[in-house]
PDB file of N, CA and C in Angstrom:
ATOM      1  N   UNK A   1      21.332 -31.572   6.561  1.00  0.00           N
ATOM      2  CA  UNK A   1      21.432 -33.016   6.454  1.00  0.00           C
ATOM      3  C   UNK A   1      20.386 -33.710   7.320  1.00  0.00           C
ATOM      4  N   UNK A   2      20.303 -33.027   8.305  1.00  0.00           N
ATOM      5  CA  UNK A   2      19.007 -33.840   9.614  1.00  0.00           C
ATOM      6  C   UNK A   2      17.757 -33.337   8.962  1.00  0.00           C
ATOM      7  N   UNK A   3      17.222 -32.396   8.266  1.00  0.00           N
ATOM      8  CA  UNK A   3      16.265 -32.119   7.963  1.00  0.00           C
ATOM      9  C   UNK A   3      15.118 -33.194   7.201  1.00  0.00           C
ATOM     10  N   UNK A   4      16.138 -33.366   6.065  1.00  0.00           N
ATOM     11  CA  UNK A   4      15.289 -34.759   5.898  1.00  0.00           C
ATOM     12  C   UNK A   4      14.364 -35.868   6.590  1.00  0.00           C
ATOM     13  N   UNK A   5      15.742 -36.410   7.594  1.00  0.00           N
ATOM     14  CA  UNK A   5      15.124 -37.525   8.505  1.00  0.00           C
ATOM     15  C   UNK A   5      14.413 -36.983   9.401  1.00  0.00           C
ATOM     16  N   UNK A   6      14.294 -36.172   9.738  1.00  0.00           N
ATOM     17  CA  UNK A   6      13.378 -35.325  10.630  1.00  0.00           C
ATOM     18  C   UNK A   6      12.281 -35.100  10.819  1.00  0.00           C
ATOM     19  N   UNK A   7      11.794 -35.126   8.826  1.00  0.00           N
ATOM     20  CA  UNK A   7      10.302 -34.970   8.757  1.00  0.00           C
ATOM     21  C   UNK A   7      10.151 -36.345   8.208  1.00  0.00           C
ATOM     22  N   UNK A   8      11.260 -37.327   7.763  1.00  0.00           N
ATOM     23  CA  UNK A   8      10.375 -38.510   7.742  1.00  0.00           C
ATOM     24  C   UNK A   8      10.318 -38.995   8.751  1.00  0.00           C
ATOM     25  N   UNK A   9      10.644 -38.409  10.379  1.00  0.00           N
ATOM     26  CA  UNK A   9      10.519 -39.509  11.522  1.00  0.00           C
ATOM     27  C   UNK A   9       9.085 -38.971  11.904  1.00  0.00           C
ATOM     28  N   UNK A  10       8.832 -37.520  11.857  1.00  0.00           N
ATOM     29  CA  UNK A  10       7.828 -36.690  12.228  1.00  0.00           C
ATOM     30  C   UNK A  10       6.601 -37.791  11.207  1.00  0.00           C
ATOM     31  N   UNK A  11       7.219 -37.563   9.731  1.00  0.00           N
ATOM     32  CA  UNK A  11       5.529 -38.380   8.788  1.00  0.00           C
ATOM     33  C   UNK A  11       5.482 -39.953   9.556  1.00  0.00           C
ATOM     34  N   UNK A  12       6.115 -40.613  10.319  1.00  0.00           N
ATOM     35  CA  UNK A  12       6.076 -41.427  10.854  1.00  0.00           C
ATOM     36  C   UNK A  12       5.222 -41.704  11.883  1.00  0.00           C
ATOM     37  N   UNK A  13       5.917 -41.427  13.005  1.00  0.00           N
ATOM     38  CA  UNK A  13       5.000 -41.037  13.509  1.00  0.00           C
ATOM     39  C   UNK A  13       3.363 -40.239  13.450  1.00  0.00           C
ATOM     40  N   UNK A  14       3.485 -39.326  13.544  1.00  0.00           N
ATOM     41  CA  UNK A  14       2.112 -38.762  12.752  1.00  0.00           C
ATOM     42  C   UNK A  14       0.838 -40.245  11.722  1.00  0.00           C
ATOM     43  N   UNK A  15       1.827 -41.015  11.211  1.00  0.00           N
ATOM     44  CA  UNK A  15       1.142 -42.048  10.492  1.00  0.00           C
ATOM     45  C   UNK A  15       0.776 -43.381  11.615  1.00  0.00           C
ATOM     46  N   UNK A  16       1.820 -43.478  12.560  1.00  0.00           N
ATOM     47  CA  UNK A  16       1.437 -44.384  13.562  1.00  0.00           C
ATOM     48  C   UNK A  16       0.352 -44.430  14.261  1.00  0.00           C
ATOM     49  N   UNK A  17       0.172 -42.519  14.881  1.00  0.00           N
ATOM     50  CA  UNK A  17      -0.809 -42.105  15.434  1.00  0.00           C
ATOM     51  C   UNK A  17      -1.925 -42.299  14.795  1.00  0.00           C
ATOM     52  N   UNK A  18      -2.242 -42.019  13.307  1.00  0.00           N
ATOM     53  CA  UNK A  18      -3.287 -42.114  12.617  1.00  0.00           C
ATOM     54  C   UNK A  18      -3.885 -43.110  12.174  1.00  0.00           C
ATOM     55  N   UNK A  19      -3.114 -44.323  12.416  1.00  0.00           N
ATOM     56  CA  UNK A  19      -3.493 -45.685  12.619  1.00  0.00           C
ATOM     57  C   UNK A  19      -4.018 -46.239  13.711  1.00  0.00           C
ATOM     58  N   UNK A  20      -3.174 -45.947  14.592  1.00  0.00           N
ATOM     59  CA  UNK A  20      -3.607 -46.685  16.217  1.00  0.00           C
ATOM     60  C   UNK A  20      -5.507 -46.123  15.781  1.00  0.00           C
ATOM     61  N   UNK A  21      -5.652 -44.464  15.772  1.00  0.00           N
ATOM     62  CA  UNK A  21      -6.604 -43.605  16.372  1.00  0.00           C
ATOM     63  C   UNK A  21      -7.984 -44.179  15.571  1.00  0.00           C
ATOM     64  N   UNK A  22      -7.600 -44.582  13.724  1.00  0.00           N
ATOM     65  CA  UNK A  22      -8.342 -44.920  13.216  1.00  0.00           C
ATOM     66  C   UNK A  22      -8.507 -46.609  13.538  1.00  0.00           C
ATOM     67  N   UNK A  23      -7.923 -47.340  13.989  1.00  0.00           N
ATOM     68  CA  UNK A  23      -8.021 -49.073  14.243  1.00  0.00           C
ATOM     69  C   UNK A  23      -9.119 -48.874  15.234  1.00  0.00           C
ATOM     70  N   UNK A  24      -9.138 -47.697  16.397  1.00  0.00           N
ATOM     71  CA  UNK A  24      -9.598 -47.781  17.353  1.00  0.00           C
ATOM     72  C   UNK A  24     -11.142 -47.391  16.908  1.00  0.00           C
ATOM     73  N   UNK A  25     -11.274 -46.773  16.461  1.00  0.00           N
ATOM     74  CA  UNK A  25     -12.784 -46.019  15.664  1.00  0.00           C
ATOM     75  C   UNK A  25     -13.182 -47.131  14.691  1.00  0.00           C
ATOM     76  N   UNK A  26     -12.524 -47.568  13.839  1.00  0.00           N
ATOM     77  CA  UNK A  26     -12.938 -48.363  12.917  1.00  0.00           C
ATOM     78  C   UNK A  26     -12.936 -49.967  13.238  1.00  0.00           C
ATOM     79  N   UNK A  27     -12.750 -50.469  14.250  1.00  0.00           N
ATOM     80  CA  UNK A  27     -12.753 -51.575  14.492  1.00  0.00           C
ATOM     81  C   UNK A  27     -14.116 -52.305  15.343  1.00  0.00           C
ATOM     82  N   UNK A  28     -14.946 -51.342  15.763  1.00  0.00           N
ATOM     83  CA  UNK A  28     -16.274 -51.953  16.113  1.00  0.00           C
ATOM     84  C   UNK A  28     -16.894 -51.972  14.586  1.00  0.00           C
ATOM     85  N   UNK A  29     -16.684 -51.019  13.550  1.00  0.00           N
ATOM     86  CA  UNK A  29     -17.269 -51.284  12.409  1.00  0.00           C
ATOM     87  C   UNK A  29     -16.774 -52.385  11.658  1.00  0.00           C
ATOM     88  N   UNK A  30     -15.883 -53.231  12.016  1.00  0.00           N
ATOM     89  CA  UNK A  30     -15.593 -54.470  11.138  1.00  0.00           C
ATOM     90  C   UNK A  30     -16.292 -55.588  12.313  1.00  0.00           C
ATOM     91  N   UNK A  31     -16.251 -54.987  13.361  1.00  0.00           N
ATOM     92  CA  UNK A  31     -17.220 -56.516  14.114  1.00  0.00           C
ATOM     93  C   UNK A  31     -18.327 -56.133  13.970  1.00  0.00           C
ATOM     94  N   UNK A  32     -19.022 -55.401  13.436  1.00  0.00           N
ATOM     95  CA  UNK A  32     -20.865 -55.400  13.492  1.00  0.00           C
ATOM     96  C   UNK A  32     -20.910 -56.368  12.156  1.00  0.00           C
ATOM     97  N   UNK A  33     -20.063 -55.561  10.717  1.00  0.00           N
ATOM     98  CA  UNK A  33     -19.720 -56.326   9.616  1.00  0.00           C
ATOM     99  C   UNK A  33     -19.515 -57.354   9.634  1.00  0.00           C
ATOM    100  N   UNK A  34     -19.061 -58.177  10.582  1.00  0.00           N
ATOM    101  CA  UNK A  34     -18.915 -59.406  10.459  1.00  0.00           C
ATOM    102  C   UNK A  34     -19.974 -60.063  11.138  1.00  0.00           C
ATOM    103  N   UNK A  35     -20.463 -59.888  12.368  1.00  0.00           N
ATOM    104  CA  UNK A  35     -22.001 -60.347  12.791  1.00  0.00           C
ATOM    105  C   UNK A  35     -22.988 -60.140  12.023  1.00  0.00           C
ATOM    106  N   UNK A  36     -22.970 -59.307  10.995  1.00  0.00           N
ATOM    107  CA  UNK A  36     -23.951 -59.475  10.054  1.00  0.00           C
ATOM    108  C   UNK A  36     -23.567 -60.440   8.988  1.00  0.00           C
ATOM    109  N   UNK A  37     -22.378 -60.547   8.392  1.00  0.00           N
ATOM    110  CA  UNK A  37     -22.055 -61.639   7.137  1.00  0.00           C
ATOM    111  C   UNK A  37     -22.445 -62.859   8.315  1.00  0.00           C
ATOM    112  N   UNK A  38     -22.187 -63.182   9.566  1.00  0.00           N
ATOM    113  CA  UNK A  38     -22.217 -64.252   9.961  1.00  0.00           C
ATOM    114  C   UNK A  38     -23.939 -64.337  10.491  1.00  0.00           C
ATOM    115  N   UNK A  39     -24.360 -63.414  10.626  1.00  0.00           N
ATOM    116  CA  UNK A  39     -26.011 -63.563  11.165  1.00  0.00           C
ATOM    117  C   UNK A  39     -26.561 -64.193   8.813  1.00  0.00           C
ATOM    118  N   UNK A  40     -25.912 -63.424   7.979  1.00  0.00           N
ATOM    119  CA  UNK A  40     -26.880 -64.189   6.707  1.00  0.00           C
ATOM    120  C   UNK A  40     -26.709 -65.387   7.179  1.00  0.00           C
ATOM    121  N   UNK A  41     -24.886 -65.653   6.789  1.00  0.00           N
ATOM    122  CA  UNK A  41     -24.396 -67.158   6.882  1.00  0.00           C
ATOM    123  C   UNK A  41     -25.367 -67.975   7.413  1.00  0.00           C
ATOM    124  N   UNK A  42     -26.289 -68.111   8.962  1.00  0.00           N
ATOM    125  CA  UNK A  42     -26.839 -68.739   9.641  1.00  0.00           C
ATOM    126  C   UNK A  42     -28.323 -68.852   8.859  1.00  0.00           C
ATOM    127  N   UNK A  43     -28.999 -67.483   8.770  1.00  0.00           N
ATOM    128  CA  UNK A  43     -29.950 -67.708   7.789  1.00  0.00           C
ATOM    129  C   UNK A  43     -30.321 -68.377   6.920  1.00  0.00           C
ATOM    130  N   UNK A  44     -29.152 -68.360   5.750  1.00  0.00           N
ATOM    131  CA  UNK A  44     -28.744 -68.777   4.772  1.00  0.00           C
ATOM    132  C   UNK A  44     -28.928 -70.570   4.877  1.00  0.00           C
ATOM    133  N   UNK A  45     -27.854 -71.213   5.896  1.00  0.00           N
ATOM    134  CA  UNK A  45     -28.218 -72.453   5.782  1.00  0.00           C
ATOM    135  C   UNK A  45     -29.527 -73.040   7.106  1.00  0.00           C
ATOM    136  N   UNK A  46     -29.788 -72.008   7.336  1.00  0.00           N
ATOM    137  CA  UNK A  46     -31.417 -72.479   7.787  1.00  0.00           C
ATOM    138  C   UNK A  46     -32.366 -72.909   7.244  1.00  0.00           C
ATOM    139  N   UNK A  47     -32.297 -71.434   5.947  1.00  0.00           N
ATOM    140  CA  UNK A  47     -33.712 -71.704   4.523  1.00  0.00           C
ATOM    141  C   UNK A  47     -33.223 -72.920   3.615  1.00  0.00           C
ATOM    142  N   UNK A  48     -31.501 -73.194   3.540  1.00  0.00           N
ATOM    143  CA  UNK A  48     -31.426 -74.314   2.521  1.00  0.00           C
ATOM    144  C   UNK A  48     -31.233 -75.764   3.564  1.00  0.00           C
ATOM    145  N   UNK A  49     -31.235 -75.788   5.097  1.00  0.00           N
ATOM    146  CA  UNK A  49     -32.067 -77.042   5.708  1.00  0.00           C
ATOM    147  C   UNK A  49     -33.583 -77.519   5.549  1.00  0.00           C
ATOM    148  N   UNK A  50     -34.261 -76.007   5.523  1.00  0.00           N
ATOM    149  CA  UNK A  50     -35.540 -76.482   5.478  1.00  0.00           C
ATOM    150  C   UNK A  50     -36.138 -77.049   3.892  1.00  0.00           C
ATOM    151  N   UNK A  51     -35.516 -75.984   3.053  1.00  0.00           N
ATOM    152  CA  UNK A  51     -35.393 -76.811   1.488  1.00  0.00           C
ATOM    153  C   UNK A  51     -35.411 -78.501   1.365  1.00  0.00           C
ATOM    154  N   UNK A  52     -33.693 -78.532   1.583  1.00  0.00           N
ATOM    155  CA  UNK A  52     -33.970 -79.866   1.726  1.00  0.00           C
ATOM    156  C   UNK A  52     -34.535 -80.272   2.329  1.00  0.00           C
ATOM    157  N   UNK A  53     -35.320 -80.528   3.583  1.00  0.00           N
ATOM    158  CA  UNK A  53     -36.211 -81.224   4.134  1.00  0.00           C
ATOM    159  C   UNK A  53     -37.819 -81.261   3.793  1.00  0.00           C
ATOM    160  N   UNK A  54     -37.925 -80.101   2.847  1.00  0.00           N
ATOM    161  CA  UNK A  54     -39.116 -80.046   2.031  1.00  0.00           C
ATOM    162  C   UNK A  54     -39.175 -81.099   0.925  1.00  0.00           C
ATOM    163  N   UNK A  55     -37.765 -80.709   0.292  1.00  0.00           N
ATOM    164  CA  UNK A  55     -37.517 -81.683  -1.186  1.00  0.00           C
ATOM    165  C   UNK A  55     -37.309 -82.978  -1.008  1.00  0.00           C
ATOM    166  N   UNK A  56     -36.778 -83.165   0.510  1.00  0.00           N
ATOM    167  CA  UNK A  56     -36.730 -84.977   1.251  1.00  0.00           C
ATOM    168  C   UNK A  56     -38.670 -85.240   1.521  1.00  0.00           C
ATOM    169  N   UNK A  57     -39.085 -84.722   1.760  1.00  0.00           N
ATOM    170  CA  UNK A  57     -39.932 -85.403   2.177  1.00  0.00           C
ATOM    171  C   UNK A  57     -40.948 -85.101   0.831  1.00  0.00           C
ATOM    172  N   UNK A  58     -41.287 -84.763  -0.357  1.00  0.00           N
ATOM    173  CA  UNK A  58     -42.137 -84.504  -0.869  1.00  0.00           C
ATOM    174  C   UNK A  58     -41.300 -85.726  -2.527  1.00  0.00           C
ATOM    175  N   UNK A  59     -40.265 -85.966  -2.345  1.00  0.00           N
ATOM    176  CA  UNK A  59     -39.320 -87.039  -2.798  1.00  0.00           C
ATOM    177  C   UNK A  59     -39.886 -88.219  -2.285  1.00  0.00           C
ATOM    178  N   UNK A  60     -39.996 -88.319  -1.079  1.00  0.00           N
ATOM    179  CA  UNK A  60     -40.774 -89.698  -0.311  1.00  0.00           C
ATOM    180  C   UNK A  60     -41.863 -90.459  -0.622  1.00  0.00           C
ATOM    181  N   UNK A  61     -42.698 -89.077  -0.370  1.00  0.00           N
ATOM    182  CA  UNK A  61     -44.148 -88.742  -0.791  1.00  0.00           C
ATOM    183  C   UNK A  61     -44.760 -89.194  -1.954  1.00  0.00           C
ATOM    184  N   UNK A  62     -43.652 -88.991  -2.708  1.00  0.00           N
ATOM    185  CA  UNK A  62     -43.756 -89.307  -4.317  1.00  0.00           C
ATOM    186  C   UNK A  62     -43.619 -90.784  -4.750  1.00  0.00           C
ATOM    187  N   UNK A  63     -42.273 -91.004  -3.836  1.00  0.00           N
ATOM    188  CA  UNK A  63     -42.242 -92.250  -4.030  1.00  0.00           C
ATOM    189  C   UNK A  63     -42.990 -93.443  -3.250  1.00  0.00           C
ATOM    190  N   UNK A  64     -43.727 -92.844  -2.640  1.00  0.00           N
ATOM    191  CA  UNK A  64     -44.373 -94.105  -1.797  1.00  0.00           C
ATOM    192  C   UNK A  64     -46.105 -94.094  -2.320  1.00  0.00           C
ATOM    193  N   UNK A  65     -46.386 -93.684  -3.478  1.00  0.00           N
ATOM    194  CA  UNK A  65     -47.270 -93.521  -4.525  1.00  0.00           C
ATOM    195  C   UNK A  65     -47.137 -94.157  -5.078  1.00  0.00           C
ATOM    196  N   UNK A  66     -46.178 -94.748  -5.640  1.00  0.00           N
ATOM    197  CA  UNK A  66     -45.638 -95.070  -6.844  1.00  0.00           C
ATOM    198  C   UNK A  66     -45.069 -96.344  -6.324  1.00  0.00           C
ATOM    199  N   UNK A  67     -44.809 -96.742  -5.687  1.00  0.00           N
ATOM    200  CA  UNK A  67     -44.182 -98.026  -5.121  1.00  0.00           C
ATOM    201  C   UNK A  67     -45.427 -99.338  -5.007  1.00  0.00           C
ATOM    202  N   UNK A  68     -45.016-100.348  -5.231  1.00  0.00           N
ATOM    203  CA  UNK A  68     -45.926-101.557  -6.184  1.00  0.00           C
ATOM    204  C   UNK A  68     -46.554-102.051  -4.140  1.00  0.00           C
ATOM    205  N   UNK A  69     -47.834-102.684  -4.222  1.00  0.00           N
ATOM    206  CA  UNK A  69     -47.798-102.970  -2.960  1.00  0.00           C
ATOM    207  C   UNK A  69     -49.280-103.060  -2.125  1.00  0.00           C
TER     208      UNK A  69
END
């Protein structure tokens, strides 16, 4: 009758351990992963600040050609 619960306290454990051991190993690999999604992120709206500030000023440019005066 104990046999049962025995080895599911044992697969229990055993599974706890194999969590803690892997969180501990695998958890600098989700913070590099994320300093990198967050290093594009920054990239990302760097090249589309400078965009717009290309497309603002060449918008200007255009229009101050064209403006009566």
């Amino acid at each position: 009758m104990m046999k049962p619960v025995v080895t599911l306290a044992a697969a229990g454990v055993v599974g706890i351990a194999l969590w803690k051991i892997l969180s501990i190993l695998l958890l600098p690999l989700a913070g590099v992963l994320f300093g990198l999604l967050l290093t594009l992120l920054k990239v990302g709206l760097l090249v589309a600040l400078v965009m717009f500030a290309v497309w603002l000023f060449r918008r200007k440019e255009k229009g101050g050609d064209a403006s009566p005066g």
